[in-house]
C-alpha atoms as a PDB file:
ATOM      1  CA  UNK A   1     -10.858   8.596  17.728  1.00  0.00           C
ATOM      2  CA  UNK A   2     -10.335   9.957  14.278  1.00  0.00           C
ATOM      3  CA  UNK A   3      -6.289  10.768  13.632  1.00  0.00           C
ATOM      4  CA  UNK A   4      -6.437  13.994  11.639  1.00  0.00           C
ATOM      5  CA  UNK A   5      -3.233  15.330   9.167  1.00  0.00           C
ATOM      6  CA  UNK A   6      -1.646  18.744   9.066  1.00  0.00           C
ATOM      7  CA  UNK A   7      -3.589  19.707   6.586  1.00  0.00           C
ATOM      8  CA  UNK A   8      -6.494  18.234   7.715  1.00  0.00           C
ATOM      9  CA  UNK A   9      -6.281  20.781  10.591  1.00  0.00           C
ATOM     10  CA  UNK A  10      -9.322  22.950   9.654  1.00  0.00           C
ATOM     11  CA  UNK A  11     -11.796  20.116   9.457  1.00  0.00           C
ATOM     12  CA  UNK A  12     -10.760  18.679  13.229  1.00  0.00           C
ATOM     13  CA  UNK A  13     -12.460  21.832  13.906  1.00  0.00           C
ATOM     14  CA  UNK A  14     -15.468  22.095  12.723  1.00  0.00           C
ATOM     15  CA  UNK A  15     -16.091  18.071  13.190  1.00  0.00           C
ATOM     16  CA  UNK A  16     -14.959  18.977  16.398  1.00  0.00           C
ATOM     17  CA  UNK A  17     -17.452  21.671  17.114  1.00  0.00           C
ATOM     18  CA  UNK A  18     -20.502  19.549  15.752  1.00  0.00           C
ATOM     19  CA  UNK A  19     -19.302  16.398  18.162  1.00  0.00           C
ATOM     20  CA  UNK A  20     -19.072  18.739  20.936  1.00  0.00           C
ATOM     21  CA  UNK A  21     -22.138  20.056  20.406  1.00  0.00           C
ATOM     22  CA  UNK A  22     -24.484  16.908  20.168  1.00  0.00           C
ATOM     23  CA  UNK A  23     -22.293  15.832  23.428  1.00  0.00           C
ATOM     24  CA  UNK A  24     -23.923  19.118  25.346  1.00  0.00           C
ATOM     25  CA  UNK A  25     -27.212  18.038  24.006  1.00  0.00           C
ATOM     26  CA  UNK A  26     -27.024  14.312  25.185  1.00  0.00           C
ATOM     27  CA  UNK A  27     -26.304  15.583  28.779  1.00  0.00           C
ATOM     28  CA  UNK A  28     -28.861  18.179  28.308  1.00  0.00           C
ATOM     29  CA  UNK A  29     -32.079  16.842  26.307  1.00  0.00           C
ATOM     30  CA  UNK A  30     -33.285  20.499  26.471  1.00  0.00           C
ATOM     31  CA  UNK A  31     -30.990  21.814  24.062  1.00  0.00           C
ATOM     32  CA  UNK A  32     -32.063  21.862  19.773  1.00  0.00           C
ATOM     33  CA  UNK A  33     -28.411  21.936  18.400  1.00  0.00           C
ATOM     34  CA  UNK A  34     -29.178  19.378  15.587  1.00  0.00           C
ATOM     35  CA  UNK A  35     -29.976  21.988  13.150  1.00  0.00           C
ATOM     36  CA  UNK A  36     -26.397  23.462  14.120  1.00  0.00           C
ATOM     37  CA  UNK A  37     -24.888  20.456  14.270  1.00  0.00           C
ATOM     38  CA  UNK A  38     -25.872  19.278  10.740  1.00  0.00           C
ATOM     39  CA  UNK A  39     -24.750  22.789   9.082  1.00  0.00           C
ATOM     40  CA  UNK A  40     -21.578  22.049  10.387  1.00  0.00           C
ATOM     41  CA  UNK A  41     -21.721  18.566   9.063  1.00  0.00           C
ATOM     42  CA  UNK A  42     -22.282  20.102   5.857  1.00  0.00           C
ATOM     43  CA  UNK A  43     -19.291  22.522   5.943  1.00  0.00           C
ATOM     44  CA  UNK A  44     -17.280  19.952   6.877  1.00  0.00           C
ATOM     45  CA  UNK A  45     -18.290  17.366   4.130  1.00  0.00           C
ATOM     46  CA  UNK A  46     -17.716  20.261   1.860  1.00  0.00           C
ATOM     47  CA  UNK A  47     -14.285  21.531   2.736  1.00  0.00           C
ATOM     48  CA  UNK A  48     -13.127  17.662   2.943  1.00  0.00           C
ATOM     49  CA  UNK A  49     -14.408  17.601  -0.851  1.00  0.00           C
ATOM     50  CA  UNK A  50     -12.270  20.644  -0.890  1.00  0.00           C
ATOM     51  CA  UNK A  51      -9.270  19.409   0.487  1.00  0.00           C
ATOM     52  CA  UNK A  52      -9.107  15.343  -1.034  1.00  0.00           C
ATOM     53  CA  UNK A  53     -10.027  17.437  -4.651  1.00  0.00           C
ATOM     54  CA  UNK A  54      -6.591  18.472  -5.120  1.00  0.00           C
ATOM     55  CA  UNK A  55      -4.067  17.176  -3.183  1.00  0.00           C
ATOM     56  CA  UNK A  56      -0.277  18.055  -3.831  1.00  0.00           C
ATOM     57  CA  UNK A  57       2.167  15.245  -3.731  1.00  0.00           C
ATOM     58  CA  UNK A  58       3.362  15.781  -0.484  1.00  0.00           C
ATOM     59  CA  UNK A  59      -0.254  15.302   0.967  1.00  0.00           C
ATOM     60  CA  UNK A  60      -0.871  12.352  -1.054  1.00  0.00           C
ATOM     61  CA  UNK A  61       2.462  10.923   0.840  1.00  0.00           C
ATOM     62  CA  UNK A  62       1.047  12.039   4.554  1.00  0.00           C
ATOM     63  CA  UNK A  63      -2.259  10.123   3.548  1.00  0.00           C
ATOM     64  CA  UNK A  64      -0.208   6.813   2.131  1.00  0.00           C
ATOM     65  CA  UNK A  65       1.324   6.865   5.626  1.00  0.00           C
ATOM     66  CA  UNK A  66      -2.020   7.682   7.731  1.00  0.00           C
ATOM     67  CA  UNK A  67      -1.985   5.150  10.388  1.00  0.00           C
ATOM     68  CA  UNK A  68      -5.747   4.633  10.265  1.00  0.00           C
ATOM     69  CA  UNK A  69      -5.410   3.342   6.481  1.00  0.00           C
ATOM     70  CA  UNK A  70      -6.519  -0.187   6.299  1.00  0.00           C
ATOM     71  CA  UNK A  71      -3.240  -2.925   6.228  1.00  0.00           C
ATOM     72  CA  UNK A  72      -2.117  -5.977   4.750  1.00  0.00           C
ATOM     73  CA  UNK A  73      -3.626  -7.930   7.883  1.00  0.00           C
ATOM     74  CA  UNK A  74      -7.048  -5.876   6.965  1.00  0.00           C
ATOM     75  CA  UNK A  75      -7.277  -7.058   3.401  1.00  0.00           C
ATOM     76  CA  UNK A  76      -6.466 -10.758   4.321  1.00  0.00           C
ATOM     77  CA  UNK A  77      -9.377 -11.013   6.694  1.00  0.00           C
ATOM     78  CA  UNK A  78     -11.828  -9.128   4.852  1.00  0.00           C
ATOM     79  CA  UNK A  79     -10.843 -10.626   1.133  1.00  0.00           C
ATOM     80  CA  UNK A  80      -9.603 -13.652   1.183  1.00  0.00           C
ATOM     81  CA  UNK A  81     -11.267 -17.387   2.844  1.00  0.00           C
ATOM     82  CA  UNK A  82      -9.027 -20.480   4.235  1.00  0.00           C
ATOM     83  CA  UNK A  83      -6.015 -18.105   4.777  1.00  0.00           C
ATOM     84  CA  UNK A  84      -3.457 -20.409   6.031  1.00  0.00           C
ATOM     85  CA  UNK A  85      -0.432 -18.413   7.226  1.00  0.00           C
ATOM     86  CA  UNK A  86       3.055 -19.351   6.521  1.00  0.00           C
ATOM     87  CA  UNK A  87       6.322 -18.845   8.297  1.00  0.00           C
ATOM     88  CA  UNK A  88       9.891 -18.594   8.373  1.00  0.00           C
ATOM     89  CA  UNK A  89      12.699 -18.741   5.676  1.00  0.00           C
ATOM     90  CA  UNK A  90      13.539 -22.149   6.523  1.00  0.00           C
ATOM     91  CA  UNK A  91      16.927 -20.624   7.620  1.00  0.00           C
ATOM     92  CA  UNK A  92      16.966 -18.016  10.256  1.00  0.00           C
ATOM     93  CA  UNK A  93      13.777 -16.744  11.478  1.00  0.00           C
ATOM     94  CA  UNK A  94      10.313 -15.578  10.871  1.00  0.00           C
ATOM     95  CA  UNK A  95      10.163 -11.809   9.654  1.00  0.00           C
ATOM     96  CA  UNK A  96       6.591 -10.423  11.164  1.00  0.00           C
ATOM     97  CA  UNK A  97       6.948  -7.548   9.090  1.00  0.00           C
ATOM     98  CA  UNK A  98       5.768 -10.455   6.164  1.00  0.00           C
ATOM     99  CA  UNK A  99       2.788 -12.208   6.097  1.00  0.00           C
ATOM    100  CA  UNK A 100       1.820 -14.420   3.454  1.00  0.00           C
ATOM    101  CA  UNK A 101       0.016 -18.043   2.905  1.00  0.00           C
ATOM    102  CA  UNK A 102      -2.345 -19.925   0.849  1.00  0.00           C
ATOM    103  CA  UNK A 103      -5.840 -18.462   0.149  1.00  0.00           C
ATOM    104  CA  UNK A 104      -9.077 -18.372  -1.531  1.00  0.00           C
ATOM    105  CA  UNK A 105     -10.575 -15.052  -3.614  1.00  0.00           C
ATOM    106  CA  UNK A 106     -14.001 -15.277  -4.524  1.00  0.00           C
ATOM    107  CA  UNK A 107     -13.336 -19.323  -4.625  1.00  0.00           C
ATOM    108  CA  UNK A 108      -9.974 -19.158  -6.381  1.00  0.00           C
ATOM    109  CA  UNK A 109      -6.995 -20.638  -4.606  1.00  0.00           C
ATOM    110  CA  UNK A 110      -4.043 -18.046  -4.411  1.00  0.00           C
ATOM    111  CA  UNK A 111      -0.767 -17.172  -2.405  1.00  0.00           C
ATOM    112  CA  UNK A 112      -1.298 -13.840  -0.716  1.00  0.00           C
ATOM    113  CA  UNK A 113       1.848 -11.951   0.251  1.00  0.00           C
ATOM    114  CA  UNK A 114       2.313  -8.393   2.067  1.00  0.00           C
ATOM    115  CA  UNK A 115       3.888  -6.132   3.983  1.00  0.00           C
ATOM    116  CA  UNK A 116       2.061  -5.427   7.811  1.00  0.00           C
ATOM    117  CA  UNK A 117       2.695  -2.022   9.502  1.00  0.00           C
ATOM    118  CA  UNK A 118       0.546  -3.413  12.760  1.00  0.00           C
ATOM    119  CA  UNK A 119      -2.269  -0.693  13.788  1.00  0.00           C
ATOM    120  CA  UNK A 120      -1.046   0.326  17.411  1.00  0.00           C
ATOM    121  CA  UNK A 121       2.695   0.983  19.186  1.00  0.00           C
ATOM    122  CA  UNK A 122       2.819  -2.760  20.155  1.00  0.00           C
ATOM    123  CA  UNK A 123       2.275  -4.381  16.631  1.00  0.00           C
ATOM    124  CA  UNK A 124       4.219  -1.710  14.882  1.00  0.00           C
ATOM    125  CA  UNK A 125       7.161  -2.585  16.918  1.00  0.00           C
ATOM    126  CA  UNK A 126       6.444  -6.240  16.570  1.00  0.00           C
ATOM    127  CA  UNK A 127       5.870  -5.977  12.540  1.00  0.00           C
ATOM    128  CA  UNK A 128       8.710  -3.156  12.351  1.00  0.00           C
ATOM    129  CA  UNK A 129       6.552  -0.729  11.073  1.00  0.00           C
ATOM    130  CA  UNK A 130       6.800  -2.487   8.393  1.00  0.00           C
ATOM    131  CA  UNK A 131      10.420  -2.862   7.192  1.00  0.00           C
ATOM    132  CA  UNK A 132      11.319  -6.475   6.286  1.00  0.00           C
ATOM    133  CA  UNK A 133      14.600  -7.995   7.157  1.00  0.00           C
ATOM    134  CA  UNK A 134      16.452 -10.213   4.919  1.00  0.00           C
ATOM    135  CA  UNK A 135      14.299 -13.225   6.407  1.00  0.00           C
ATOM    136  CA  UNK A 136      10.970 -11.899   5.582  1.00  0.00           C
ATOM    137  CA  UNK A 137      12.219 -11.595   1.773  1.00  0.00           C
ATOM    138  CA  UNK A 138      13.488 -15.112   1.586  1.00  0.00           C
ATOM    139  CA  UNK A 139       9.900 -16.326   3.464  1.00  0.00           C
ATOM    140  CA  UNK A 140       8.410 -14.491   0.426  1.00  0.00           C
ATOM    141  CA  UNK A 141      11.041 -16.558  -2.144  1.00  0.00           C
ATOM    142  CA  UNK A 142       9.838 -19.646  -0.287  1.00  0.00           C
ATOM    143  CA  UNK A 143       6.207 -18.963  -0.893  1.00  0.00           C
ATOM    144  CA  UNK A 144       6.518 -17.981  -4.397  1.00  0.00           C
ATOM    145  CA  UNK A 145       8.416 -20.703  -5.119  1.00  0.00           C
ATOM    146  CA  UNK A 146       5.553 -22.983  -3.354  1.00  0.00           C
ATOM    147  CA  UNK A 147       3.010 -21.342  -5.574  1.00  0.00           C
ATOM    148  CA  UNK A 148       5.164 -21.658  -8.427  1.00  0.00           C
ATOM    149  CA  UNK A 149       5.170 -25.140  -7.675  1.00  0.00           C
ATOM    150  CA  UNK A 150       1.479 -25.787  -7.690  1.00  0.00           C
ATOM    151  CA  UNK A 151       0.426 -23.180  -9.821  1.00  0.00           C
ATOM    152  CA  UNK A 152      -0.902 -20.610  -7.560  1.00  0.00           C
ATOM    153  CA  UNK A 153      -1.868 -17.169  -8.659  1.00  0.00           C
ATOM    154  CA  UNK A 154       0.599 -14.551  -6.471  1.00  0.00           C
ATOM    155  CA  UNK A 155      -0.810 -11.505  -4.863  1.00  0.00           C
ATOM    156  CA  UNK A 156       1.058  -9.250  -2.974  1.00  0.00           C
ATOM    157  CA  UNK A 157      -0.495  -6.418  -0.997  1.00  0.00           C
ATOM    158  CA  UNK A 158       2.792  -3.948  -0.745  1.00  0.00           C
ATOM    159  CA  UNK A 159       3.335  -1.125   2.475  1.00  0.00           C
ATOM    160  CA  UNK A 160       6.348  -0.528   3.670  1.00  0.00           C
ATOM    161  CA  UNK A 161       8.185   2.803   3.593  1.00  0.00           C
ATOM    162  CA  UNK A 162      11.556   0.462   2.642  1.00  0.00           C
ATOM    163  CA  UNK A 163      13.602  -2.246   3.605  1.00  0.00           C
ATOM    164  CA  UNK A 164      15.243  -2.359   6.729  1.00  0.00           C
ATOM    165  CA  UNK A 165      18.634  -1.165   7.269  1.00  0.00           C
ATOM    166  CA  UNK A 166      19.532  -2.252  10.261  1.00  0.00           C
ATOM    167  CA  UNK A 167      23.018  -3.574  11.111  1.00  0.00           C
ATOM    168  CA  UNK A 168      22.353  -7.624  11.402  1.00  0.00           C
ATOM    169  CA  UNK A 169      20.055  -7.561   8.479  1.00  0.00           C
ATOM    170  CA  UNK A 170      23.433  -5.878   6.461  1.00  0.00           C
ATOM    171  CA  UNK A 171      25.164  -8.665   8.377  1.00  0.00           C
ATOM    172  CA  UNK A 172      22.639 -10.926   7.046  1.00  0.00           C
ATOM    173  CA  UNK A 173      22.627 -10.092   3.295  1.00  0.00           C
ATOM    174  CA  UNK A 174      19.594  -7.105   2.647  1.00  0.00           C
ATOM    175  CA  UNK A 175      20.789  -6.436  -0.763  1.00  0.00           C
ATOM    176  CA  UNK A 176      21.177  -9.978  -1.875  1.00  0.00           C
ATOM    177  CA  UNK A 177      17.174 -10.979  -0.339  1.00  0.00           C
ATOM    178  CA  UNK A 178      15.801  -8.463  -2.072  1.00  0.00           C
ATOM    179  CA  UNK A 179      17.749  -9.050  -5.314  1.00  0.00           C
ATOM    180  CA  UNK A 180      16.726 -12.751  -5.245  1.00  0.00           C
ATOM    181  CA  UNK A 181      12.972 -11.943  -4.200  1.00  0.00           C
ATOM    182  CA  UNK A 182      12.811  -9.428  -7.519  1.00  0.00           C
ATOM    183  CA  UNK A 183      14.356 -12.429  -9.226  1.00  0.00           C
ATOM    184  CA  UNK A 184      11.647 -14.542  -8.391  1.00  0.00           C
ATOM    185  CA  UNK A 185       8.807 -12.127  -9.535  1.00  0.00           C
ATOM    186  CA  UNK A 186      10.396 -11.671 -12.875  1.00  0.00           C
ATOM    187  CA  UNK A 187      10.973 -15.861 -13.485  1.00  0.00           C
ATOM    188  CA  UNK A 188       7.360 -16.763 -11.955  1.00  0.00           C
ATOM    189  CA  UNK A 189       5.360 -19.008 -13.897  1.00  0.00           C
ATOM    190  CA  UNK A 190       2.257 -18.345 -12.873  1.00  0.00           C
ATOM    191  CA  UNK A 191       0.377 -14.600 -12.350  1.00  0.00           C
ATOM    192  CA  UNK A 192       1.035 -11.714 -10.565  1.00  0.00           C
ATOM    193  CA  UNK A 193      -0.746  -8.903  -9.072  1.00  0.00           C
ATOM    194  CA  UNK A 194       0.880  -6.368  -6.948  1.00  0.00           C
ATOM    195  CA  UNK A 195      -1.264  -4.009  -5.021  1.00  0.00           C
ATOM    196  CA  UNK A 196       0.235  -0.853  -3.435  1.00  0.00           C
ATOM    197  CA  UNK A 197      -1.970  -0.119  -0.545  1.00  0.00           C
ATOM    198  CA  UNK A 198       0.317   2.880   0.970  1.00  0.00           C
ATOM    199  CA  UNK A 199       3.563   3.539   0.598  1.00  0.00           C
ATOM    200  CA  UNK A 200       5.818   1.794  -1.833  1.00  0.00           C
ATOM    201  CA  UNK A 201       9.244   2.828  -1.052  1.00  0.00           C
ATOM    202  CA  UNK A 202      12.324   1.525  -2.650  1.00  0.00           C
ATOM    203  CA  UNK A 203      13.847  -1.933  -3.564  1.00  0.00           C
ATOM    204  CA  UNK A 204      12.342  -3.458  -0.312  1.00  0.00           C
ATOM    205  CA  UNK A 205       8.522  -3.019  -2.540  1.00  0.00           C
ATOM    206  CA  UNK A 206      10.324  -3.390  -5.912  1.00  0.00           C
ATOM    207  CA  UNK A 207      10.911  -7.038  -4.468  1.00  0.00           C
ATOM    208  CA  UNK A 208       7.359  -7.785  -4.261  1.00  0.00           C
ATOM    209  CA  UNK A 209       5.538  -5.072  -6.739  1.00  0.00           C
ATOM    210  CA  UNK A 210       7.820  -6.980  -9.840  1.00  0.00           C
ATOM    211  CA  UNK A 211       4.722  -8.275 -11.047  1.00  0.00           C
ATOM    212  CA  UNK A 212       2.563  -8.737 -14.153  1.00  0.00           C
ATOM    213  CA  UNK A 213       0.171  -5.928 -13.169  1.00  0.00           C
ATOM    214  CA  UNK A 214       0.361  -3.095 -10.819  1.00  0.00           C
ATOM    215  CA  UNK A 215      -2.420  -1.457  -9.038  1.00  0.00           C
ATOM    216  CA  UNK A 216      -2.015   1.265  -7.199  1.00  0.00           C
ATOM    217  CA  UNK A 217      -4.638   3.209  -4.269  1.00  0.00           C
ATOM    218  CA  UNK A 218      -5.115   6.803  -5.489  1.00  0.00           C
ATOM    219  CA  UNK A 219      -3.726   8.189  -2.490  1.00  0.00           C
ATOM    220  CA  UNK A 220      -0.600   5.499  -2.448  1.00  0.00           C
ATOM    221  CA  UNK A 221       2.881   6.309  -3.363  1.00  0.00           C
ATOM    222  CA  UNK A 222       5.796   4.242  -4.818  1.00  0.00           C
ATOM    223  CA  UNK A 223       9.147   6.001  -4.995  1.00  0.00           C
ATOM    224  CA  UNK A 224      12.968   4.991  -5.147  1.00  0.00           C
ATOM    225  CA  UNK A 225      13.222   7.225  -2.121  1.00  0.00           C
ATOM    226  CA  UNK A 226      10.924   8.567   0.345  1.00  0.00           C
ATOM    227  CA  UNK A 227      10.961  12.649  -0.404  1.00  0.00           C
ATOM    228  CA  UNK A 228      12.599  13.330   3.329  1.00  0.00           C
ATOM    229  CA  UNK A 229      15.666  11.046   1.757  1.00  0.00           C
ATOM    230  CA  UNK A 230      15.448  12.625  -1.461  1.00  0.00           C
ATOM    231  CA  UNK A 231      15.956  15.589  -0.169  1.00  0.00           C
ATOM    232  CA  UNK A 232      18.724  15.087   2.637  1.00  0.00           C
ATOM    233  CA  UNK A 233      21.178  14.015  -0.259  1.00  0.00           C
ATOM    234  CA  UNK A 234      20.341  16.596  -3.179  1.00  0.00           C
ATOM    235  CA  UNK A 235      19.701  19.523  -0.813  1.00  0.00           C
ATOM    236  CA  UNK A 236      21.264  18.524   2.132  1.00  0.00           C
ATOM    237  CA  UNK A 237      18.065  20.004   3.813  1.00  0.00           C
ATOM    238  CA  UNK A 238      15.041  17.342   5.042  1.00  0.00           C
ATOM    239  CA  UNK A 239      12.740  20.299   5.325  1.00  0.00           C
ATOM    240  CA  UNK A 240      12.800  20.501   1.300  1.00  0.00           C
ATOM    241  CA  UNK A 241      10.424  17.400   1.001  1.00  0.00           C
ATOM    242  CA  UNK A 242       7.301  18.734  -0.621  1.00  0.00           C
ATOM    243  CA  UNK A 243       9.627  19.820  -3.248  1.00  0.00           C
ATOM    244  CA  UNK A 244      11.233  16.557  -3.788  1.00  0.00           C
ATOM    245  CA  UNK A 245       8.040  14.587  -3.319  1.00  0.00           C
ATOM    246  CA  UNK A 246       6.712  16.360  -6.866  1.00  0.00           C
ATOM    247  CA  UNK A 247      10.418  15.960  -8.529  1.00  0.00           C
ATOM    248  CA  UNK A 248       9.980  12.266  -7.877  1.00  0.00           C
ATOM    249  CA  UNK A 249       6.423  11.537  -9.601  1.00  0.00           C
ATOM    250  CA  UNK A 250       5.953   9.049  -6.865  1.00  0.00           C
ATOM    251  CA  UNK A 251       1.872   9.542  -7.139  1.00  0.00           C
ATOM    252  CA  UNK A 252      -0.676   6.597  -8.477  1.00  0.00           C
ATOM    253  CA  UNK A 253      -1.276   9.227 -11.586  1.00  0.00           C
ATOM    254  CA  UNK A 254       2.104   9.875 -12.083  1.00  0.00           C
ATOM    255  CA  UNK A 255       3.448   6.329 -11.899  1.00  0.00           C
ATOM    256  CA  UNK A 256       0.100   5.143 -14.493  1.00  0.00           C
ATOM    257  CA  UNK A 257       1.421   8.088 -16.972  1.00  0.00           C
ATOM    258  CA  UNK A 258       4.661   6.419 -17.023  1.00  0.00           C
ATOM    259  CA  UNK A 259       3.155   2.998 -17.424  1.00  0.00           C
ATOM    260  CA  UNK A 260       4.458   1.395 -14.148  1.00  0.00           C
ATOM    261  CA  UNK A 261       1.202   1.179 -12.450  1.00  0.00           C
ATOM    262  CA  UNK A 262      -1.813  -0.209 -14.199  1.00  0.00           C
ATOM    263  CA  UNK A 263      -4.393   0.366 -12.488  1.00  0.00           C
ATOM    264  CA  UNK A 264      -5.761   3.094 -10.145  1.00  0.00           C
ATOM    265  CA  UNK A 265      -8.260   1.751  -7.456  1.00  0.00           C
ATOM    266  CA  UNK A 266     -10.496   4.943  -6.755  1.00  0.00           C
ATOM    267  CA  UNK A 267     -10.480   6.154  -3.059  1.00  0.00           C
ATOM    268  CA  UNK A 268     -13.788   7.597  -1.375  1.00  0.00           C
ATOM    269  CA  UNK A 269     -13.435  11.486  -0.503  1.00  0.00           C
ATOM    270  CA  UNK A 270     -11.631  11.465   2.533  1.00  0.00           C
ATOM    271  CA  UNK A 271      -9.193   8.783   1.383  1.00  0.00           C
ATOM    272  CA  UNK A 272      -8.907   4.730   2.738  1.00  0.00           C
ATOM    273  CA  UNK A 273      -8.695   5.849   6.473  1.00  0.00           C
ATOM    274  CA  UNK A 274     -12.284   7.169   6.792  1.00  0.00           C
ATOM    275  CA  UNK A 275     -13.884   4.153   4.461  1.00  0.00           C
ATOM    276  CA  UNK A 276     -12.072   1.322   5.311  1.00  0.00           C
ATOM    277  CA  UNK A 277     -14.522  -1.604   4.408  1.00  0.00           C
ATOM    278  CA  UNK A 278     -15.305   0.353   0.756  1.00  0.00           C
ATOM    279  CA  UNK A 279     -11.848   0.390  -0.435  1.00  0.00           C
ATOM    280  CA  UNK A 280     -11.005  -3.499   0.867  1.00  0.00           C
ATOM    281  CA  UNK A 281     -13.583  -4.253  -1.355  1.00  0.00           C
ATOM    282  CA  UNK A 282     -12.940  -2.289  -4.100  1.00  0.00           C
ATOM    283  CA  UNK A 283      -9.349  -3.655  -4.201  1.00  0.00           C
ATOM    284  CA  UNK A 284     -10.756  -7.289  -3.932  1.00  0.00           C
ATOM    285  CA  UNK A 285     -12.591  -6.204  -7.264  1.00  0.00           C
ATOM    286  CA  UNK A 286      -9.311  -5.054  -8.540  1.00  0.00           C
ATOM    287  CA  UNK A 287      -7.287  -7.772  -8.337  1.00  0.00           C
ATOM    288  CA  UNK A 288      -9.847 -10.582  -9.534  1.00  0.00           C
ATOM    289  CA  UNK A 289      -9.835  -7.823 -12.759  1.00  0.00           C
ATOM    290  CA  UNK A 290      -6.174  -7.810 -13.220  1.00  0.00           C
ATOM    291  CA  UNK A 291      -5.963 -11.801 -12.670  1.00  0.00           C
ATOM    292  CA  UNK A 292      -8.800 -12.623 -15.045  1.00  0.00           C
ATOM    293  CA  UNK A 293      -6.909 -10.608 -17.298  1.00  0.00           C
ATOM    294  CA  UNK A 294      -3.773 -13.230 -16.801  1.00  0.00           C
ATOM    295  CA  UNK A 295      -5.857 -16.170 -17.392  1.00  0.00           C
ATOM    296  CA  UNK A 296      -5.286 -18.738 -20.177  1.00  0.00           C
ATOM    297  CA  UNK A 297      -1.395 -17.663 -20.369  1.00  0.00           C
ATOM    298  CA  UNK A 298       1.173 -20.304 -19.900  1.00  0.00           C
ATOM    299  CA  UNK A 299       4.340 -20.067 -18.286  1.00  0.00           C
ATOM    300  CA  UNK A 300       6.490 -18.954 -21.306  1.00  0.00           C
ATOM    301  CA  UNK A 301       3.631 -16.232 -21.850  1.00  0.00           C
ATOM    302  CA  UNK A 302       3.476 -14.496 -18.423  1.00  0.00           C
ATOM    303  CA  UNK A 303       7.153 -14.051 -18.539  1.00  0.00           C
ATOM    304  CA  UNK A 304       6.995 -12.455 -21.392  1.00  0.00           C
ATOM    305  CA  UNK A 305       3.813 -10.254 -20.526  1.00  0.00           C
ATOM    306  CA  UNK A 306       6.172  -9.524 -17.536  1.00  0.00           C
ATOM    307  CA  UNK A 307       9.558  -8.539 -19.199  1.00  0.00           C
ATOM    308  CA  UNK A 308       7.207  -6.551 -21.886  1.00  0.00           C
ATOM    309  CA  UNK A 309       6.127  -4.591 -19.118  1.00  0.00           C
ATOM    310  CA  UNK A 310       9.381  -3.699 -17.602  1.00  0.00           C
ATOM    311  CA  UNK A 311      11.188  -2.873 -20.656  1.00  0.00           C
ATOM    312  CA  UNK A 312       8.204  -0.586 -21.615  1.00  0.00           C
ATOM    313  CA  UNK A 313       8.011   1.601 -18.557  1.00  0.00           C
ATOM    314  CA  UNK A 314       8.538   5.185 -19.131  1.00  0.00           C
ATOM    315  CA  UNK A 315       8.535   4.918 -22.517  1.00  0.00           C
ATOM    316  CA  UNK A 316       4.849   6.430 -22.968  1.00  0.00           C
ATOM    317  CA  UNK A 317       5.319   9.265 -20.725  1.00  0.00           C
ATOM    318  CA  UNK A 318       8.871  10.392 -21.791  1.00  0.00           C
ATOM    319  CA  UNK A 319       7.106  10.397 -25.507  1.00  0.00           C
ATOM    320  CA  UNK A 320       4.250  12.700 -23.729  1.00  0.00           C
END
């Protein structure tokens, strides 16, 4: 069953028409709808076109958070080979909103890192929609510092709409995880890559995007705030988010203007959600780009590529 935005309203209706008429012809043989069928096809391809052409930066935040979007467990399966998943912080618990372990990409042995959402009301709850605690950002510390140790390339596939702010993670030392886990980004010796697959929200993707290079989907978003936050505090008003979404430049193009993100990975029309398998592999394509580009720097090197980086951001599009 397809999950359809607000804005995506229009085109439920004419796909719906064209599935409802096929269904009358498969209980009715009789009936020549096809020709019907496939003109609404073809208004409905169009206004999609139409619609994923020029999206606002509100709509590019409803389709970062589309539920159908392909996830951090998604990518592991489909990318990378020998995934051996690794848990706990050696301390308190195992975070399932983390997942992370030693892989192969195309052959080439790699710690894999990310954020899972989970795809249905059970895992969502069980992965916290995403939101890490303070245990799933020390986990991540303890697998950085494992591929740190035996020279591991680090990819981290980021989605989460922030850290959790729960009470006992508070209790537990939020701030101080995710200050540490930026912290061991910056100091890595070996490289980085940092995918934003959906939503990049605030320090709790900051403490796994602090990488080397930073790709971005087109239709993913990375933002101090979300724009519903944004605009609570300056406006006082929630309903004010489409405003705040373009006052915060939170898009792919916006954030590759500025010179945080580095690279865009191009979505089919219709975004992630309706071609799954396509963008998986076009990020897997991605990210052996961005790491070839790492190779043959040593330790001293990458840091520096790394603090170069960060001290340039803005800089370009401020001058523009």
């Amino acid at each position: 069953m397809t999950n359809y935005l607000e804005f995506e309203k229009p085109l439920a209706e004419i796909e719906g028409k064209a599935e409802e008429l096929r269904a009358m012809a498969r209980s009715n043989p009789e009936m020549k709808v096809e020709d019907e069928a496939k003109g609404l096809d073809k208004k409905a391809s169009d206004l999609l076109a139409d619609l994923y052409g020029d999206l606002s930066a509100w709509r590019k935040c409803q389709v970062a958070r589309h539920p159908d979007r392909p996830h951090c467990k998604d990518y592991i399966e489909a990318l990378f080979t020998e995934y051996t998943p690794l848990a706990g912080d050696r301390n308190f618990a195992d975070d399932h909103a983390v997942m992370g372990g030693m892989a192969r990409l195309e052959g080439r042995p790699v710690m894999v890192i990310g954020h899972e959402k989970g795809h249905d009301t059970k895992t969502r709850i069980e992965r916290n929609f995403g939101m890490a605690r303070p245990e799933g950002y020390r986990k991540a510390i303890r697998l950085m510092d494992l591929a740190d140790r035996f020279g591991l390339p680090v990819v981290t596939l980021v989605d989460t709409p922030g850290a959790y702010p729960g009470k006992g993670a508070e209790e537990r030392g939020q701030s101080e995880a995710i200050a540490r886990s930026t912290e061991k980004c910056l100091n890595l010796g070996v490289p980085m890559v940092s995918v934003v697959i959906g939503e990049g929200g605030s320090g709790g993707a900051v403490a796994f995007a602090s990488a080397n290079r930073l790709a971005m989907l087109e239709h993913s978003i990375y933002s101090v705030i979300s724009p519903e936050g944004c605009a609570s505090i300056l406006w006082k008003d929630a309903e004010k988010m489409r405003e705040a979404a373009e006052a915060l430049r939170l898009t792919a193009q916006d954030l590759k203007q500025l010179g945080i993100c580095d690279h865009i990975v191009k979505e089919p029309v219709g975004g992630a959600q309706r071609h799954r398998a396509e963008v998986i592999k076009r990020v897997g394509s991605a990210v052996q780009t961005l790491l070839a580009d790492l190779d043959g720097k040593d330790r001293k090197q990458l840091r520096k590529d790394r603090r170069d980086k960060f001290l340039k951001m803005g800089s370009k599009g401020l001058a523009a």
